[in-house]
Protein backbone atom coordinates (compact mmCIF):
# COMPACT_ATOMS: atom_id res chain seq x y z
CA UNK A 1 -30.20 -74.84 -72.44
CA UNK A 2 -27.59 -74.07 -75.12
CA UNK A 3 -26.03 -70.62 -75.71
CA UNK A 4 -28.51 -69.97 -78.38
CA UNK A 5 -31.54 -70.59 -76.53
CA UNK A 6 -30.05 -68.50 -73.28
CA UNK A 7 -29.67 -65.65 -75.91
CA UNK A 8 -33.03 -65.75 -77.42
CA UNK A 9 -34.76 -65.72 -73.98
CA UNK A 10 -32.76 -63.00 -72.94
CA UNK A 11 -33.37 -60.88 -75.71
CA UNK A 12 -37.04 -61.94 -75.18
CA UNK A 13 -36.73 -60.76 -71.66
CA UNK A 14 -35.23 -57.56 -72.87
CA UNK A 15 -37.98 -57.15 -75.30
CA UNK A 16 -40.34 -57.69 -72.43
CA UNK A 17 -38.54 -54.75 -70.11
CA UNK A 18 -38.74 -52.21 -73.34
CA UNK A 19 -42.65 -53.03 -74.20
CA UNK A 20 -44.20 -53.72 -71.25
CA UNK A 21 -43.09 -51.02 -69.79
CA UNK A 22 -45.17 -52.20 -66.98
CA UNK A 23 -46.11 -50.13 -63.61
CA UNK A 24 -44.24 -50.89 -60.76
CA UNK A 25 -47.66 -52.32 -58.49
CA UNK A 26 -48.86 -55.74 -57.70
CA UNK A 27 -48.07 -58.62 -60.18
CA UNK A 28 -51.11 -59.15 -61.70
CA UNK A 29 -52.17 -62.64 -62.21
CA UNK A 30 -55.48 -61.80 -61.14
CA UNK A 31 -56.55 -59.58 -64.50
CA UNK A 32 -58.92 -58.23 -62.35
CA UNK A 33 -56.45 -56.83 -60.12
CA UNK A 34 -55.06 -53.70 -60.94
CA UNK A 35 -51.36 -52.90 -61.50
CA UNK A 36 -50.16 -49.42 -59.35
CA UNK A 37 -48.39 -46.78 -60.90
CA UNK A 38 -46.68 -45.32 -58.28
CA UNK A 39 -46.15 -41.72 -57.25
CA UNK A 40 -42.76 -39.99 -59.56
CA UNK A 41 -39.65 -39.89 -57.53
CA UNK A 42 -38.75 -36.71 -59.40
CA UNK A 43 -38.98 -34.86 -56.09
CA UNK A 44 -37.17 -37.14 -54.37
CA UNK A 45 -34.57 -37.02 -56.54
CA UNK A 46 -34.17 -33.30 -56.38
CA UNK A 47 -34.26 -33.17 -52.65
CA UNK A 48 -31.40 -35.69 -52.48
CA UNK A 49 -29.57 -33.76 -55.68
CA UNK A 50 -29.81 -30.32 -53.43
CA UNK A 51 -29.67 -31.23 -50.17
CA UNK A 52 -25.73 -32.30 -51.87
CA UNK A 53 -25.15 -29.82 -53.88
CA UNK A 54 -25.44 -27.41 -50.51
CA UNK A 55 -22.74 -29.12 -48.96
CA UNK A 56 -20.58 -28.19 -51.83
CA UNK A 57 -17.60 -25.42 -50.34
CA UNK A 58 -16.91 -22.71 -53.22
CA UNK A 59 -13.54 -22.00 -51.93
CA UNK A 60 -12.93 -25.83 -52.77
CA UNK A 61 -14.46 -25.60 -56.09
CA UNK A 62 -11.87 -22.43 -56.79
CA UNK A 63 -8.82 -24.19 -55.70
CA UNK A 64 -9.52 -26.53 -57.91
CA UNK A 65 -10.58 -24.42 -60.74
CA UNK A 66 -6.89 -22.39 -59.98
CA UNK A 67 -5.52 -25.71 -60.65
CA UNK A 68 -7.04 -26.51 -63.97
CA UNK A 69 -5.71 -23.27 -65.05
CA UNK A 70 -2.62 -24.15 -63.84
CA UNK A 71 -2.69 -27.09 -66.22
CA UNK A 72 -3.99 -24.77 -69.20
CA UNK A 73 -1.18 -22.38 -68.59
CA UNK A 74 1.27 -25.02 -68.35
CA UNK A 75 0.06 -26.18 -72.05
CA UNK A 76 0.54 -23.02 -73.05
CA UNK A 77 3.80 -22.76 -71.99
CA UNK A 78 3.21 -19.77 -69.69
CA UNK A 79 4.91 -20.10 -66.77
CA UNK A 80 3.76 -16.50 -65.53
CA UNK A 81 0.21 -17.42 -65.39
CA UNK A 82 0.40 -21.25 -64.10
CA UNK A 83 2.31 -19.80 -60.70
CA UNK A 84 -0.33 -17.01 -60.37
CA UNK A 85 -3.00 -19.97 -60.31
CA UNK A 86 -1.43 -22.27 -58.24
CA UNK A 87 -0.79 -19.79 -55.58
CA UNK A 88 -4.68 -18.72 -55.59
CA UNK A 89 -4.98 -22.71 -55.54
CA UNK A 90 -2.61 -22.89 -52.87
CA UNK A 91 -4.12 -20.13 -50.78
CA UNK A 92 -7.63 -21.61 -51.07
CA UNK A 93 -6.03 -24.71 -49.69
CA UNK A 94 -4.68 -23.10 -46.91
CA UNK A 95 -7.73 -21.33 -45.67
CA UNK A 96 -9.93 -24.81 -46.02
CA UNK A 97 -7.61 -26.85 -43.81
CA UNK A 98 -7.49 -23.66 -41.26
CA UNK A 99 -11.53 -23.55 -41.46
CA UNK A 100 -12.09 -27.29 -41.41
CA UNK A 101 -9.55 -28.75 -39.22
CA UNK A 102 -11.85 -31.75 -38.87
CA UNK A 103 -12.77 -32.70 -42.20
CA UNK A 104 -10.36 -35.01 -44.40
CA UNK A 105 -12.15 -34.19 -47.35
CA UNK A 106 -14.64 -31.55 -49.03
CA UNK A 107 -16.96 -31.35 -52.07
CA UNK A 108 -16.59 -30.00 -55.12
CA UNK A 109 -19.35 -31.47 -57.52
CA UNK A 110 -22.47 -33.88 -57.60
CA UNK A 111 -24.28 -35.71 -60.00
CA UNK A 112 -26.94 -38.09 -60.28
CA UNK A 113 -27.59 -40.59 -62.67
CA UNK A 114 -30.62 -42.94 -62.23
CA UNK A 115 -31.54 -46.28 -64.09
CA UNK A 116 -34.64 -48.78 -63.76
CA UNK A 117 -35.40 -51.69 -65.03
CA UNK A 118 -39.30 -51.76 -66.87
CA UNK A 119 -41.27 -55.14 -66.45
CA UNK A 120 -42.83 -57.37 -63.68
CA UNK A 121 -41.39 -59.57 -60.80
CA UNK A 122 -41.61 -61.85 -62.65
CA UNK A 123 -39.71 -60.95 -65.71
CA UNK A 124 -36.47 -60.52 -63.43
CA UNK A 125 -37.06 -63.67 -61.81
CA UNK A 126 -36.98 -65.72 -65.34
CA UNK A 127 -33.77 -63.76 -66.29
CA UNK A 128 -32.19 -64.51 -62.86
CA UNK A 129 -32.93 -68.14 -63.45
CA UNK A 130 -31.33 -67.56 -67.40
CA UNK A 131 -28.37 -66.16 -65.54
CA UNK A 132 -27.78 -68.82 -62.79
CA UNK A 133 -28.25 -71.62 -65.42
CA UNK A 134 -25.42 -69.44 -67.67
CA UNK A 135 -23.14 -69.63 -64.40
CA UNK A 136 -24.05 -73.36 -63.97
CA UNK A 137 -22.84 -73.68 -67.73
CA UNK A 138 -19.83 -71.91 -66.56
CA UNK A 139 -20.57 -69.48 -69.38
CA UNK A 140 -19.59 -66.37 -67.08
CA UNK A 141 -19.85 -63.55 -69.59
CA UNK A 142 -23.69 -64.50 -70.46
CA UNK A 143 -24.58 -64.35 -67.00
CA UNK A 144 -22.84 -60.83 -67.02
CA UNK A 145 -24.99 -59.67 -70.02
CA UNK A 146 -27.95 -60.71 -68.09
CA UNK A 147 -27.70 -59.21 -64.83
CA UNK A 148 -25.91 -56.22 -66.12
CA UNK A 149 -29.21 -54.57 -66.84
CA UNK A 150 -30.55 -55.84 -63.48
CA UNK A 151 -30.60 -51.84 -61.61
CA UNK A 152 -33.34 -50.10 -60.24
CA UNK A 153 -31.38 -47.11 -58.26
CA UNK A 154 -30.97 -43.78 -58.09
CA UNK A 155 -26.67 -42.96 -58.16
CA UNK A 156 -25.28 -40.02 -56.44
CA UNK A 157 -21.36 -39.15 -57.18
CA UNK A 158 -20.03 -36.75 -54.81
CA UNK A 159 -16.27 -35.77 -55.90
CA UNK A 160 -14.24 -35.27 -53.04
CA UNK A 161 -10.88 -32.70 -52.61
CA UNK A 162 -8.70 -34.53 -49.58
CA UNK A 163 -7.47 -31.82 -47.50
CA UNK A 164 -4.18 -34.11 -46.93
CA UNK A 165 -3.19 -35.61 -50.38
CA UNK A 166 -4.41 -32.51 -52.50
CA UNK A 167 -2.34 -29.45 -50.57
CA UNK A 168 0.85 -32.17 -51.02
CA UNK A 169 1.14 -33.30 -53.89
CA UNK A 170 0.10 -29.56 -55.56
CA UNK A 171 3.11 -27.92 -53.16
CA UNK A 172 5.63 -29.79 -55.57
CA UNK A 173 4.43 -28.47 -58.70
CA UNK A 174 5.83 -24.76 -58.20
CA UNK A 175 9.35 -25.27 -57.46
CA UNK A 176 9.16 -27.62 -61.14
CA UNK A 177 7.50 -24.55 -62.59
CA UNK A 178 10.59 -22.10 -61.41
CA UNK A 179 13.14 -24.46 -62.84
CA UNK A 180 11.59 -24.63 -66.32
CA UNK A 181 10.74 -28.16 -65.41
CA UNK A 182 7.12 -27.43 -67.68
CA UNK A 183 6.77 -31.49 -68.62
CA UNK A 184 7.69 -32.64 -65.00
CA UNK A 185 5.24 -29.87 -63.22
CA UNK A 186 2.39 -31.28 -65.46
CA UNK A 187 2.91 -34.23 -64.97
CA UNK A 188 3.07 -33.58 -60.99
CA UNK A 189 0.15 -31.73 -61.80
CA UNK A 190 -1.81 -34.76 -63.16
CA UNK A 191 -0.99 -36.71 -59.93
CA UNK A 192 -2.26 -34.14 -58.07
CA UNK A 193 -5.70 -34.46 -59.96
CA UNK A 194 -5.49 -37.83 -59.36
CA UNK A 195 -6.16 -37.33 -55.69
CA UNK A 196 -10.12 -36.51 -55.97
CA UNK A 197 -12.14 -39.33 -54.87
CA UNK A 198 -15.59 -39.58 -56.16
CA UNK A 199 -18.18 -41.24 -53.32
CA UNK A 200 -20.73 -43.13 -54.50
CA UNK A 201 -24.26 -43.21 -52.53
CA UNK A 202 -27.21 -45.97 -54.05
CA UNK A 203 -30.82 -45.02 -53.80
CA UNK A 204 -33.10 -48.74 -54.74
CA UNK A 205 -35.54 -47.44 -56.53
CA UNK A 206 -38.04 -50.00 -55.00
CA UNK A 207 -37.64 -48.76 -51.84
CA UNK A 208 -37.90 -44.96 -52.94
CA UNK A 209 -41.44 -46.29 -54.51
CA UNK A 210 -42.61 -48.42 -51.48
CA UNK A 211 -42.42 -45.24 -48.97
CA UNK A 212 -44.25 -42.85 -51.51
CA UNK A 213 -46.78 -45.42 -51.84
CA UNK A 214 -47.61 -46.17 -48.17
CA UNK A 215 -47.48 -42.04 -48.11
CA UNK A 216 -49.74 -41.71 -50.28
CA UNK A 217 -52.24 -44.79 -48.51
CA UNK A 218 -51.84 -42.85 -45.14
CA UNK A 219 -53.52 -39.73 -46.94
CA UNK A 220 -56.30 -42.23 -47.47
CA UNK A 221 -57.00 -44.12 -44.40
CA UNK A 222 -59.35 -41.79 -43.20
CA UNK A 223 -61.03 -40.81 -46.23
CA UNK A 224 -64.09 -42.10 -47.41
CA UNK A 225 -63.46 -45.22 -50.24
CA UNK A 226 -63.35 -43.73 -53.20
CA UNK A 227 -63.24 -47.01 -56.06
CA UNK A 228 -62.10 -46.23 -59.46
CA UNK A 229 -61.94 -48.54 -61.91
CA UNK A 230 -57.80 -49.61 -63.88
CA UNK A 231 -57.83 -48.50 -67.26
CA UNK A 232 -57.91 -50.78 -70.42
CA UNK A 233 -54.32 -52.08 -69.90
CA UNK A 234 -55.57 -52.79 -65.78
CA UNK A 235 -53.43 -50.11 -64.79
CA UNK A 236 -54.29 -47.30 -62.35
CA UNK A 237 -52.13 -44.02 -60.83
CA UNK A 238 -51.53 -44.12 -57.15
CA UNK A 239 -53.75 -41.34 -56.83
CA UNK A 240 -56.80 -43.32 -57.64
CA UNK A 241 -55.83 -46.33 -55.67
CA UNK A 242 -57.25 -47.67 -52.36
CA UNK A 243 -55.48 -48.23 -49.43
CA UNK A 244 -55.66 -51.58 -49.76
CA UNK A 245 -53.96 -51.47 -53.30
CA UNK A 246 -51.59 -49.41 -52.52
CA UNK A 247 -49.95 -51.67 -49.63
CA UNK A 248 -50.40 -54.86 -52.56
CA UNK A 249 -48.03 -52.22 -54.38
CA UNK A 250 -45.55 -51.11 -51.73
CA UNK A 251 -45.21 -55.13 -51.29
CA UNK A 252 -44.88 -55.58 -54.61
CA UNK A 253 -41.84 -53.24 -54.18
CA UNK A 254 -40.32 -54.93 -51.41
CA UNK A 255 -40.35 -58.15 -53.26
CA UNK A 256 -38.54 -56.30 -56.47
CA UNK A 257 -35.53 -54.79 -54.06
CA UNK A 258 -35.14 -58.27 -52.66
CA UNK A 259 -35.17 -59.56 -56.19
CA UNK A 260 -32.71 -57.11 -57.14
CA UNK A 261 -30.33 -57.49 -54.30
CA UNK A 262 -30.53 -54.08 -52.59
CA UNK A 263 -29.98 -54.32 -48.88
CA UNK A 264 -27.34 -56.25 -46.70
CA UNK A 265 -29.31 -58.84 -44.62
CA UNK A 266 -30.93 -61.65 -46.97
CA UNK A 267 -34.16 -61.51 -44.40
CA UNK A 268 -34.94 -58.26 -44.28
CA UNK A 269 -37.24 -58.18 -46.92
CA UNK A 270 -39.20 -61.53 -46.05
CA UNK A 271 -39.68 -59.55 -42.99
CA UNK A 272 -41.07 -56.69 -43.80
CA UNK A 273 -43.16 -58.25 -46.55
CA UNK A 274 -45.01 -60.17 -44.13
CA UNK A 275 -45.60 -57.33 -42.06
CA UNK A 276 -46.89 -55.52 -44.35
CA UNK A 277 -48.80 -58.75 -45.81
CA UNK A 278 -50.44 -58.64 -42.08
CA UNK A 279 -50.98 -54.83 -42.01
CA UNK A 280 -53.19 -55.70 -45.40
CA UNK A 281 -54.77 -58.36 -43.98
CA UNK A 282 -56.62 -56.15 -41.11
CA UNK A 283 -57.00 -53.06 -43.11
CA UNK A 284 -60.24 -53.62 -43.83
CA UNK A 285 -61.11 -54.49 -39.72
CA UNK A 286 -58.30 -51.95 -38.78
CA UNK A 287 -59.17 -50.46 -35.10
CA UNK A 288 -58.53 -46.87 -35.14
CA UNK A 289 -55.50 -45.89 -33.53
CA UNK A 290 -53.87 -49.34 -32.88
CA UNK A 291 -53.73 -50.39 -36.58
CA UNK A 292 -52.17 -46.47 -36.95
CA UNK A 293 -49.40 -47.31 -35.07
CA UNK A 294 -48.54 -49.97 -36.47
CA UNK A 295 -49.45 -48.59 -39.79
CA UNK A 296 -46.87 -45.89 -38.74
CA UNK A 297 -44.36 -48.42 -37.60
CA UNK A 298 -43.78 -50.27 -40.50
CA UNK A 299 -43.04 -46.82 -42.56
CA UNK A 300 -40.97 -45.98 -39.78
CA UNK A 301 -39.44 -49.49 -40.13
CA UNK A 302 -39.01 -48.91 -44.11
CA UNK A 303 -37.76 -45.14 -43.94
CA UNK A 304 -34.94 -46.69 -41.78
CA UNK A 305 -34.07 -49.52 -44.26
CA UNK A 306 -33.90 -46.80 -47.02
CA UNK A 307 -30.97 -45.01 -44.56
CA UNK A 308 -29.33 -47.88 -43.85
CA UNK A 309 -29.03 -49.08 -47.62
CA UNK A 310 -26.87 -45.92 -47.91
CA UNK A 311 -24.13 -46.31 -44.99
């Protein structure tokens, strides 16, 4: 396939991803099968977003506030002012190392940022096959373009004040303010910046999606079948799915994170596909508490995988 032809089928692809916008349930070759939508991770996201933003230390965030004043003041060409904020930096400083002799680091900010990729299973598969036939080509900066979109995840930035490199570098920015040193002390000031670190934490989306799904079949095992029918487009909200459905979804899921790349053992999605593949195959003979447990298992066994995606 020339470069022409890899770049029509990708934009094809990527035409695919925008229109189909398609839910993220079982692949439906079956037309009678319907596809899941499956619950919004909304809350999920704003549990992880909080449960972050309470680590955050305010006498961190106003050292480093001090400091960006020290930087304005500096601009300004007020001397005066920029050692009146770096010594309420440099107090701030002094108190977090006392209070937190065991920490190397604290937060200061969060965000989250969060992209998907829209389509089927199988739409990533034919652009991972586009991509591996660009790399066979040796045209490197195709295959880029192609799996460049390739992210289902949920990103969490945590920027991080280093209670070593922070206090150190800002302690030589005074005595370059006393001197009348104003271009060297902002530049020392700029290095001192330049200590932050900024963790990154990765979410897979597909894995987020998988446990609300099997939370929401658990709030159904015991209730009487309720069948609805998909809509025109053979799509149907996790609400008005079946058990059974919703564990053809939550595989579904597992298959796209494999797809995608998210985890660091190449089996551990086979695995847990064919679990769950067996935990569908008995649902409808499932013996009370025994098929529970091992109902219960296998979320335990995919709540896990979620945590250990993130060490």
């Amino acid at each position: 396939m020339d470069l022409q032809q890899i770049g029509r089928r990708s934009a094809a692809g990527v035409l695919a991803f925008a229109l189909l916008a398609a839910p993220f349930g079982a692949a439906a070759k079956d037309p009678e099968t319907p596809r899941i939508t499956p619950p919004e991770t909304t809350e999920s996201q704003t549990q992880a977003l909080e449960e972050r933003q309470a680590r955050i230390i305010a006498d961190a965030v106003a050292a480093l506030d001090a400091t960006y004043k020290a930087v304005a003041a500096i601009a300004q060409e007020d001397s005066k002012q920029a050692l009146e904020q770096l010594e309420i930096a440099t107090g701030k400083l002094d108190l977090l190392v006392a209070r937190h002799p065991e920490a190397s680091a604290l937060p200061i900010a969060v965000r989250m940022m969060k992209t998907d990729v829209l389509g089927t299973n199988e739409d990533i598969k034919a652009i991972l096959e586009d991509a591996e036939e660009a790399l066979d080509d040796g045209r490197v900066q195709v295959a880029r373009g192609l799996l460049a979109p390739l992210a289902s995840e949920i990103v969490i930035e945590t920027t991080m004040l280093p209670l070593a490199a922070f206090p150190a570098a800002l302690s030589l920015v005074a005595p370059l303010v006393d001197a009348g040193k104003l271009d060297e002390a902002a530049a020392a000031l700029q290095a001192t910046l330049a200590t932050l670190v900024v963790e990154k934490e990765v979410i897979p989306l597909p894995v987020l999606r998988a446990e609300l799904l099997l939370e929401v079949a658990a709030t159904k095992l015991d209730a009487p079948p309720v069948v609805k029918p998909a809509d025109a487009k053979g799509m149907k909200p996790a609400a008005e799915a079946t058990p059974a459905e919703l564990l053809a979804a939550a595989r579904e899921q597992l298959k796209r994170a494999d797809l995608l790349g998210y985890g660091k053992a190449k089996k551990t999605y086979p695995g847990l596909v064919k679990r769950l593949e067996k935990l569908e195959s008995t649902l409808e003979s499932k013996s009370g508490s025994s098929w529970k447990k091992r109902f219960g298992e296998f979320r335990k066994s995919l709540s896990e995988l979620g945590s250990s995606l993130l060490d």
